[in-house]
Protein backbone atom coordinates (compact mmCIF):
# COMPACT_ATOMS: atom_id res chain seq x y z
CA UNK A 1 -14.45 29.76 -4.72
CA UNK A 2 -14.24 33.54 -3.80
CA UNK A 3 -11.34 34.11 -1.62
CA UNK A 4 -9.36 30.85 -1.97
CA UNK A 5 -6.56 30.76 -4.23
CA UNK A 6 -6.46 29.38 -7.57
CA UNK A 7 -3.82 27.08 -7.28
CA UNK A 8 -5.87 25.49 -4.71
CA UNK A 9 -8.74 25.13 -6.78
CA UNK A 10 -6.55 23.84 -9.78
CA UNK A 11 -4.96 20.90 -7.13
CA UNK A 12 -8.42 19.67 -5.95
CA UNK A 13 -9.70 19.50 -9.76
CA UNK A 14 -6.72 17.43 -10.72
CA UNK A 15 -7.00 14.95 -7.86
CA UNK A 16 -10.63 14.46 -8.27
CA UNK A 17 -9.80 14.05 -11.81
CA UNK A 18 -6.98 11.42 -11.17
CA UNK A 19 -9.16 9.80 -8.97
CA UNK A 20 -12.08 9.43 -11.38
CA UNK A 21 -9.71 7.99 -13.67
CA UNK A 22 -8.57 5.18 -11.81
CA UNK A 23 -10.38 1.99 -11.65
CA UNK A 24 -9.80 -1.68 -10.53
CA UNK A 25 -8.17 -3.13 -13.69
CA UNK A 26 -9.58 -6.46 -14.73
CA UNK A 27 -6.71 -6.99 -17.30
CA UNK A 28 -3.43 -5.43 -18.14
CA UNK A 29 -1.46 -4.71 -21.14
CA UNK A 30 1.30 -7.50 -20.29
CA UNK A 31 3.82 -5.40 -22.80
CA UNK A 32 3.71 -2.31 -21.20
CA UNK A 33 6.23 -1.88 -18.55
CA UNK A 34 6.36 0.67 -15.55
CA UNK A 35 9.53 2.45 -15.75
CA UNK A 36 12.01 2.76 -13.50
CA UNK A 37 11.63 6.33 -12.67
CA UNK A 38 7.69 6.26 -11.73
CA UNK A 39 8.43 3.03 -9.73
CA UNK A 40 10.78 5.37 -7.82
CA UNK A 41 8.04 7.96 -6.94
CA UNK A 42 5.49 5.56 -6.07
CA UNK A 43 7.77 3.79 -3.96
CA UNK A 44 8.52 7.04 -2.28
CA UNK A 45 4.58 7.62 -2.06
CA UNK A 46 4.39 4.68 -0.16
CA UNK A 47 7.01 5.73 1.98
CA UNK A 48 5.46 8.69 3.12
CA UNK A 49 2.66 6.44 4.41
CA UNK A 50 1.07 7.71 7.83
CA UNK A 51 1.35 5.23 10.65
CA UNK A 52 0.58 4.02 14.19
CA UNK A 53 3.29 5.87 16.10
CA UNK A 54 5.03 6.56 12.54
CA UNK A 55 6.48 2.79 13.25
CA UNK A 56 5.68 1.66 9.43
CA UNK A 57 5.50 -1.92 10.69
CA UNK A 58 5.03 -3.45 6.84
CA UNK A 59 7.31 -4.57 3.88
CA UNK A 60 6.52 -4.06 0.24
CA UNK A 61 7.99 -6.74 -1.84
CA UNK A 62 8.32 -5.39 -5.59
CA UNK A 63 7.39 -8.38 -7.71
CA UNK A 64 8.47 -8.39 -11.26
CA UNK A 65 9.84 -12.14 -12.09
CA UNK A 66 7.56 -13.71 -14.26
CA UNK A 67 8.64 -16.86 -12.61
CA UNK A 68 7.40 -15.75 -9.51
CA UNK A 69 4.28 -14.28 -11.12
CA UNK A 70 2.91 -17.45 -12.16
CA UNK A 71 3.94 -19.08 -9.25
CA UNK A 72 1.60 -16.36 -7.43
CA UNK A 73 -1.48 -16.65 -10.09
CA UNK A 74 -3.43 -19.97 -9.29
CA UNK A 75 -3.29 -18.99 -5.62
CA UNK A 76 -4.62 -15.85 -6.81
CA UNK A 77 -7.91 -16.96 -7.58
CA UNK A 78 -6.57 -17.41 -11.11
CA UNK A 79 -6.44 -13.44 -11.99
CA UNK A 80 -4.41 -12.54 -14.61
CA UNK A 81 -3.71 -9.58 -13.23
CA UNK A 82 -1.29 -11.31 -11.25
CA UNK A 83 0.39 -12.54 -14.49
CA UNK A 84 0.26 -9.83 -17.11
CA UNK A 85 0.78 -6.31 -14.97
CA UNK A 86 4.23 -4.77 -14.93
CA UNK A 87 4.88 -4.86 -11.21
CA UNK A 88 3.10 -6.97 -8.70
CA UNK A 89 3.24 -5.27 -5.07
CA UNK A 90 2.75 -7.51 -2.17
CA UNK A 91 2.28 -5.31 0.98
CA UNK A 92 3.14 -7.32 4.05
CA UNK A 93 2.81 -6.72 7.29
CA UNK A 94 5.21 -7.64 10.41
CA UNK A 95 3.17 -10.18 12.53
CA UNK A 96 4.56 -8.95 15.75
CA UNK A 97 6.19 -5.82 16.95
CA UNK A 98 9.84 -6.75 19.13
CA UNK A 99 12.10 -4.49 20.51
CA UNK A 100 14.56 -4.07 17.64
CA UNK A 101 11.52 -2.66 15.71
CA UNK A 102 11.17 0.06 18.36
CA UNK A 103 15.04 0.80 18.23
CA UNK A 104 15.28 0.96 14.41
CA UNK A 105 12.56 3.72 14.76
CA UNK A 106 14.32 5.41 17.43
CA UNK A 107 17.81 5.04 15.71
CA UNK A 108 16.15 6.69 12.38
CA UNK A 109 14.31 9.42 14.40
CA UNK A 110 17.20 10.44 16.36
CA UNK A 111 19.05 10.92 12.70
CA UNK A 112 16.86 12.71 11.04
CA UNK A 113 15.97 15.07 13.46
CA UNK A 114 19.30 15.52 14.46
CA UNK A 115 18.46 14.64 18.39
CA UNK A 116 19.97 12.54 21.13
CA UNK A 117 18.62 9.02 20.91
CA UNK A 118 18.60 8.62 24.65
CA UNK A 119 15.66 11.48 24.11
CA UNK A 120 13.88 8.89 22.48
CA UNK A 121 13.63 6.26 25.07
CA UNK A 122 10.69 7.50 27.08
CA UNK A 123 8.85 7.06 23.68
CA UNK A 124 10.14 3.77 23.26
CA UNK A 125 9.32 2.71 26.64
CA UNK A 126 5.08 4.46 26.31
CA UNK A 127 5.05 2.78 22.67
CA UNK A 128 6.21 -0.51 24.27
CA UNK A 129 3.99 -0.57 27.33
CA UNK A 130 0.91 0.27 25.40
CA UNK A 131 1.59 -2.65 22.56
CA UNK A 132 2.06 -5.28 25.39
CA UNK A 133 -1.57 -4.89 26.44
CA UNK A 134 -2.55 -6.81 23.47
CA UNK A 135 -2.47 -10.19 21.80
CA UNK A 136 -0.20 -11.63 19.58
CA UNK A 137 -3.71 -11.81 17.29
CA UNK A 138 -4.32 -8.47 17.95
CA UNK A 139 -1.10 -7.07 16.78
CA UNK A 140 -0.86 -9.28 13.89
CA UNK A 141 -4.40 -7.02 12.89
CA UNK A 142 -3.25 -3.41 13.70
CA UNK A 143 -0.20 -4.50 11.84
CA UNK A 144 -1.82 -5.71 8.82
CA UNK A 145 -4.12 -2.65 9.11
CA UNK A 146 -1.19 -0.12 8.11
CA UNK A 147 -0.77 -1.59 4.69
CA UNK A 148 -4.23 -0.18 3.85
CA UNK A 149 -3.15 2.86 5.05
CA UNK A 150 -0.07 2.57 2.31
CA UNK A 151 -2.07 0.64 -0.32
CA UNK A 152 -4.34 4.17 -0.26
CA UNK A 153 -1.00 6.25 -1.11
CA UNK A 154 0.30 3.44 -3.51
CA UNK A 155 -2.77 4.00 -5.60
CA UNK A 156 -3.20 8.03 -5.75
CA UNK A 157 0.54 7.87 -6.40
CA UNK A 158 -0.71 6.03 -9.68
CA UNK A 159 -3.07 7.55 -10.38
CA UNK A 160 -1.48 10.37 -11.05
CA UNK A 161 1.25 8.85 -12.56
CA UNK A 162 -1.58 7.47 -15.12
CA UNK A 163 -0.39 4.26 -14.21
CA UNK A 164 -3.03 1.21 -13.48
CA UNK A 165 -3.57 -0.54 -10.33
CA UNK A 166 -5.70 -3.34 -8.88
CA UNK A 167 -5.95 -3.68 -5.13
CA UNK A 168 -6.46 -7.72 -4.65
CA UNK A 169 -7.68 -9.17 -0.97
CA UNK A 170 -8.97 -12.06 -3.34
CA UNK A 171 -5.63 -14.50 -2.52
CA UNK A 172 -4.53 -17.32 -0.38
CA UNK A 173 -2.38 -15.24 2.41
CA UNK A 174 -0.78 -18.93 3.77
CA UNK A 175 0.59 -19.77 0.11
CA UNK A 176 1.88 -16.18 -0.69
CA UNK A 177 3.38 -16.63 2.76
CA UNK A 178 4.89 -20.20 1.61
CA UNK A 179 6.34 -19.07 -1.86
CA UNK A 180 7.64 -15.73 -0.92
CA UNK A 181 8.95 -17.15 2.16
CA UNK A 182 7.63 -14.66 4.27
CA UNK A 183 6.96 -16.64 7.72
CA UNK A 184 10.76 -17.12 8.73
CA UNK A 185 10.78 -13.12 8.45
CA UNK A 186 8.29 -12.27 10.74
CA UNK A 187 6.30 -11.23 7.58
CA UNK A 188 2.50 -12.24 6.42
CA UNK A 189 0.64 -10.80 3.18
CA UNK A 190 -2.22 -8.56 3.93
CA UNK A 191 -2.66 -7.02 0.40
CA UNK A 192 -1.53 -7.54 -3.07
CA UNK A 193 -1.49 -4.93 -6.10
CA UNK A 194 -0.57 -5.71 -9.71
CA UNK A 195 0.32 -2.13 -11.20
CA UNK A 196 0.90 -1.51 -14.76
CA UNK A 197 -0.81 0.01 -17.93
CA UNK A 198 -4.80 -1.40 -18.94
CA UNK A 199 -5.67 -2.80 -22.11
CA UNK A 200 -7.92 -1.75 -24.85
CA UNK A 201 -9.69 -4.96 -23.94
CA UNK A 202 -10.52 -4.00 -20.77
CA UNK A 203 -14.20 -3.47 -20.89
CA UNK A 204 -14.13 -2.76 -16.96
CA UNK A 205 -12.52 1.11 -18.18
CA UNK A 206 -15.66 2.10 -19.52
CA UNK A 207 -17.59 1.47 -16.48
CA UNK A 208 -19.08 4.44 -14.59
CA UNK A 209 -18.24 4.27 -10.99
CA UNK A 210 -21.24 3.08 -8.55
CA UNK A 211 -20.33 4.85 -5.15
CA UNK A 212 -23.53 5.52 -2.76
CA UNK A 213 -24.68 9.24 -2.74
CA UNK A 214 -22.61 12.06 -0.95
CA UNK A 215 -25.56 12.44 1.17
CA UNK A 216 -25.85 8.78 2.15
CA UNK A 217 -22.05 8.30 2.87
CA UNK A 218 -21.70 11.76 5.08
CA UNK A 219 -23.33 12.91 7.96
CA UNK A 220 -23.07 16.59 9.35
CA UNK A 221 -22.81 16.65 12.92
């Protein structure tokens, strides 16, 4: 580490460390609740999600009804996780791009950096042109893609927040879709993750981690 500052060294350390940490929890402490002021930064985490054309085409509904919850467990494979976490977070994505969605982005742009929106249209128009080339299908997958771009940054943000998470593909997408009433908004669930604090029951904590070797997974070219 000669020549690089120590600071540096000190933030790599501490992510590695938070990331280590972490692990898919199999069962949560159901009387432990996330507080309002972490829910804040993750939800700002997951703003700060990098997307296609920085269009952010997904909704995160911020599930904490227990109503709801058990409404949401036995078409979640039965996992309790669904049930006992603090917050469930249902990342959904917008199953087609229209032209309003193009003109929000252009209307937020144009605010925030303080530019003429008319500026904006030739972007607008390239963004447009290049998403009609592709199927309704298709766009429903790109779409659905970005929420694993912001299910990455919802789970570092815990992470270092020492606050559990469980990333969940293991659901029935039509019946989230039916309960939450997602279809009549354009929305469909790609991903779902219950956040909250583990319990001492938890055996899964005690795992070690079973990744494939550095030199397996990389390849210097």
């Amino acid at each position: 580490m000669k020549g690089k500052p120590f600071y540096v060294k000190r933030a790599e350390t501490r992510l590695l460390e938070e990331l280590k940490w972490r692990y898919a929890t199999k069962k949560f402490d159901a009387t432990k609740r996330v507080s309002a002021a972490d829910m804040a930064q993750i939800k700002e985490a997951i703003q700060l999600t990098a997307t296609s054309y920085g269009l952010q085409l997904f909704k995160v509904l911020v599930i904490e009804d227990q109503e709801v919850k058990e409404k949401l467990k036995p078409v979640s494979w039965g996992q309790s996780q669904v049930t006992d976490a603090s917050h469930v977070l249902v990342l959904c994505n917008y199953t087609e791009v229209t032209d309003a969605h193009l003109n929000e982005y252009a209307e937020i742009k144009a605010k925030t950096e303080n530019v003429d929106i008319e500026k904006l249209s030739g972007y607008v128009q390239f963004v447009s042109s290049t998403l009609s080339k592709f199927s309704p299908e298709e766009i429903n997958i790109w779409t659905a893609k970005q929420t694993y771009i912001a299910l990455a940054n919802l789970m570092n943000a815990c992470a270092a927040l020492k606050i559990d998470s469980c990333p969940m593909e293991g659901f029935d997408a039509a019946k989230y879709d039916e309960i939450l009433g997602l279809k009549e908004r354009g929305l469909s669930s790609a991903l779902v993750c219950p956040i909250g604090y583990r319990s001492e029951e938890d055996a899964s904590q005690h795992a070690p981690k079973v990744r494939r070797p550095l030199e397996d997974l990389f390849e210097q070219i």
